[in-house]
Each structure stands twice: as structure tokens, then as C-alpha cells.
Protein backbone atom coordinates (compact mmCIF):
# COMPACT_ATOMS: atom_id res chain seq x y z
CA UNK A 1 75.51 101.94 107.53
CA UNK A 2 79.28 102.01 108.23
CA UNK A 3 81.26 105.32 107.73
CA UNK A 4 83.32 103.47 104.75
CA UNK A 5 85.43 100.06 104.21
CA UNK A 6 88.76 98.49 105.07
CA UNK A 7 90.03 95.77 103.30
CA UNK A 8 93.53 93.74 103.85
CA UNK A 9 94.32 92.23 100.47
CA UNK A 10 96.49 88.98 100.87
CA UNK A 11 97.51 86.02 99.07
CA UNK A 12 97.68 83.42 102.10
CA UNK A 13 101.14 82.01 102.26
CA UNK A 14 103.62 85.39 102.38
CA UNK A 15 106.23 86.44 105.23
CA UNK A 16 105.23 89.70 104.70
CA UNK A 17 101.66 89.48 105.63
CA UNK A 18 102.65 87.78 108.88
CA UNK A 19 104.87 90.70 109.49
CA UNK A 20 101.76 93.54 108.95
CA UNK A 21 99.77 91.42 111.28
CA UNK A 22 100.04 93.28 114.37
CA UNK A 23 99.24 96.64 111.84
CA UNK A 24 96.33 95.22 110.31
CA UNK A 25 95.03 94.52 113.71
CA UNK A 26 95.45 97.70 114.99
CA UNK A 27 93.99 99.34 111.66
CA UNK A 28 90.60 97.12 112.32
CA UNK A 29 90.94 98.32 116.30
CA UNK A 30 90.58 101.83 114.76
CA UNK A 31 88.08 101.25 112.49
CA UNK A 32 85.88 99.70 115.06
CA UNK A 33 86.46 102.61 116.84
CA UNK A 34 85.76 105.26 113.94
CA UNK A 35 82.69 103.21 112.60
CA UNK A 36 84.55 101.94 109.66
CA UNK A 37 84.06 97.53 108.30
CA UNK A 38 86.97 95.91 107.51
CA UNK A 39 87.93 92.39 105.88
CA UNK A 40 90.52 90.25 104.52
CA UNK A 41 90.05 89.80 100.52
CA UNK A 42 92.37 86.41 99.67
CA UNK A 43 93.69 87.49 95.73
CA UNK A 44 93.62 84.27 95.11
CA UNK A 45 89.97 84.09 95.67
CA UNK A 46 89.17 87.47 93.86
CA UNK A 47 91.33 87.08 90.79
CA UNK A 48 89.54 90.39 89.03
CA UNK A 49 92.23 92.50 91.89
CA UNK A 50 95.69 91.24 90.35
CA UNK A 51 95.63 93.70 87.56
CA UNK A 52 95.32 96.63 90.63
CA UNK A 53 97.43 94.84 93.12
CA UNK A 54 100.64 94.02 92.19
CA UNK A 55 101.76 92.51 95.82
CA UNK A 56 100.42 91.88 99.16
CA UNK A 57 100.12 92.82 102.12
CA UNK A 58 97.83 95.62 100.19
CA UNK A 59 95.05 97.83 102.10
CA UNK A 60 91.99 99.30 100.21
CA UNK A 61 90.03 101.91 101.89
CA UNK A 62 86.63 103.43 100.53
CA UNK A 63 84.57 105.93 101.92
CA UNK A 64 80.46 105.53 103.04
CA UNK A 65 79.44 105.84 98.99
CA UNK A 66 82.00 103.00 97.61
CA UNK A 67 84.54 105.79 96.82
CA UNK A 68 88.54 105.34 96.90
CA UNK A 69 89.71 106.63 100.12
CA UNK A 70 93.46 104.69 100.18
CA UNK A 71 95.09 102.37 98.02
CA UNK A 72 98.77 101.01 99.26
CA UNK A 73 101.21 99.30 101.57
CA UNK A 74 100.55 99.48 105.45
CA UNK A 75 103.60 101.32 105.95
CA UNK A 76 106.98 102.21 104.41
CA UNK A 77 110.37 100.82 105.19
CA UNK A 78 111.80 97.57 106.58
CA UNK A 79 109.44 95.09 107.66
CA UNK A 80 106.23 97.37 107.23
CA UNK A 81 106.60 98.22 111.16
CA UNK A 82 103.33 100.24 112.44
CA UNK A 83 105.35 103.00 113.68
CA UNK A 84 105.93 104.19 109.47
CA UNK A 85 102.12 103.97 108.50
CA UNK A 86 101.27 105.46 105.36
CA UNK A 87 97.84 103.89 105.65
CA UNK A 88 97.02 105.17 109.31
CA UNK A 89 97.98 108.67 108.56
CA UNK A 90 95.90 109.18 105.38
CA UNK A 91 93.03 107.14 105.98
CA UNK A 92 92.88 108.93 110.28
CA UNK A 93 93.42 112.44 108.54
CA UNK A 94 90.81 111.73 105.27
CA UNK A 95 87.31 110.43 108.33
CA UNK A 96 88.37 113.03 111.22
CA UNK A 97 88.78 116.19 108.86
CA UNK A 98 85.70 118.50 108.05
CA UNK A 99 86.95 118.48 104.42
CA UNK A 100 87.51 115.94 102.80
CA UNK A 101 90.31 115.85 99.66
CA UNK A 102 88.97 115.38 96.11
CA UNK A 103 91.49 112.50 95.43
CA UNK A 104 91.89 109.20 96.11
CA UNK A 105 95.46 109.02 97.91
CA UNK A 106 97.33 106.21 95.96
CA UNK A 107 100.90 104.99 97.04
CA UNK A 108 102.10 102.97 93.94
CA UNK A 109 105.59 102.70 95.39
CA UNK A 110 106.97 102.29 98.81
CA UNK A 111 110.18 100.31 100.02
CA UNK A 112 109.35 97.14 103.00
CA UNK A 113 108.44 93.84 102.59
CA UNK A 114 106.33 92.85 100.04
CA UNK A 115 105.12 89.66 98.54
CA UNK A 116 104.65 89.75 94.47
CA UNK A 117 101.26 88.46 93.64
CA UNK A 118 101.33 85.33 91.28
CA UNK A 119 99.61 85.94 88.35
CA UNK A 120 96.82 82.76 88.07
């Protein structure tokens, strides 16, 4: 039973998602490593996660009992470059810390390259 759950939400053809790749490798690298899952949700295919997920590339991260660990962008500023990660630095600090923080860590704004989801 893994630790908790990555998931890269995308909507297929975006710039911006090309851009994260390299991040959203590395992210799955570390989860591999720290006994975390991870997957690639298409929105298109999961319809029910436009009203949460405004525009893609989007990560989700949930803990071992289905919890809210991260919701957000990769990273912040131009391109979503790996070096800025929002994701790595909250989701690293929330599964190698002794306690763990009450709250879901939600980033509902952020500047870099983002693809607005199209509403089916």
C-alpha cells in the first residue's frame, strides 16, 4: 500500500504541459523513490475535475488515506521551470516531516504557463 498518490492532470494538446514534462518526470522519479503512485488523469476523460481544475498542467497529491496533500501548478514563474517548484517543496516537506500539517496546501494562483481547461 503506497505512502499516498500523485496525479498530473492534463488536457492532451497544451504547450504548457510539454514544458512541465521534464518536472513531472522528476516528481514521479521522487515518488518512486519515497513510495508514493503517480498517474496522468486526461480532463477530458474525467470531466467531474473541471469544476476543481481550472487549467493544466495541474498536480494532485493525496496522502496513504485518500486525503489532500497538494493541489496546484508544478512551479511558479515563466515556463513552470523545475528549479521554482511549489509542488516539490510542499509535497518533499508534508512525507519526510514527523508532523504532518492539518491542511491541505492549495495554490489557487501562481504566474507560468498555463493552459485554460475547455469547459465540455
Amino acid at each position: 500500500n503506497k505512502s499516498g498518490q500523485i496525479y498530473h492532470v492534463t488536457q492532451g494538446d497544451c504547450f504548457c504541459e510539454r514544458l512541465s514534462e521534464s518536472h513531472r518526470n522528476s516528481l514521479n522519479a521522487w515518488a518512486n523513490n519515497n513510495d508514493l503512485g503517480h498517474q496522468q488523469l486526461d480532463i477530458l476523460k474525467h470531466p467531474e475535475l473541471e469544476k476543481f481544475v481550472p487549467s493544466t498542467p495541474a498536480v494532485i497529491v493525496t496522502n496513504q488515506q485518500g486525503d489532500l496533500v497538494y493541489y496546484g501548478p508544478y512551479s511558479s514563474g515563466f515556463g513552470c521551470l523545475e528549479s521554482s517548484g511549489l509542488v516539490d517543496e510542499k509535497v518533499d516537506a508534508y512525507f519526510n516531516q514527523a508532523i504532518k500539517p492539518e491542511k491541505a496546501y492549495i495554490q489557487t494562483e501562481a504566474e507560468g504557463c498555463y493552459c485554460e481547461v475547455v469547459k465540455q
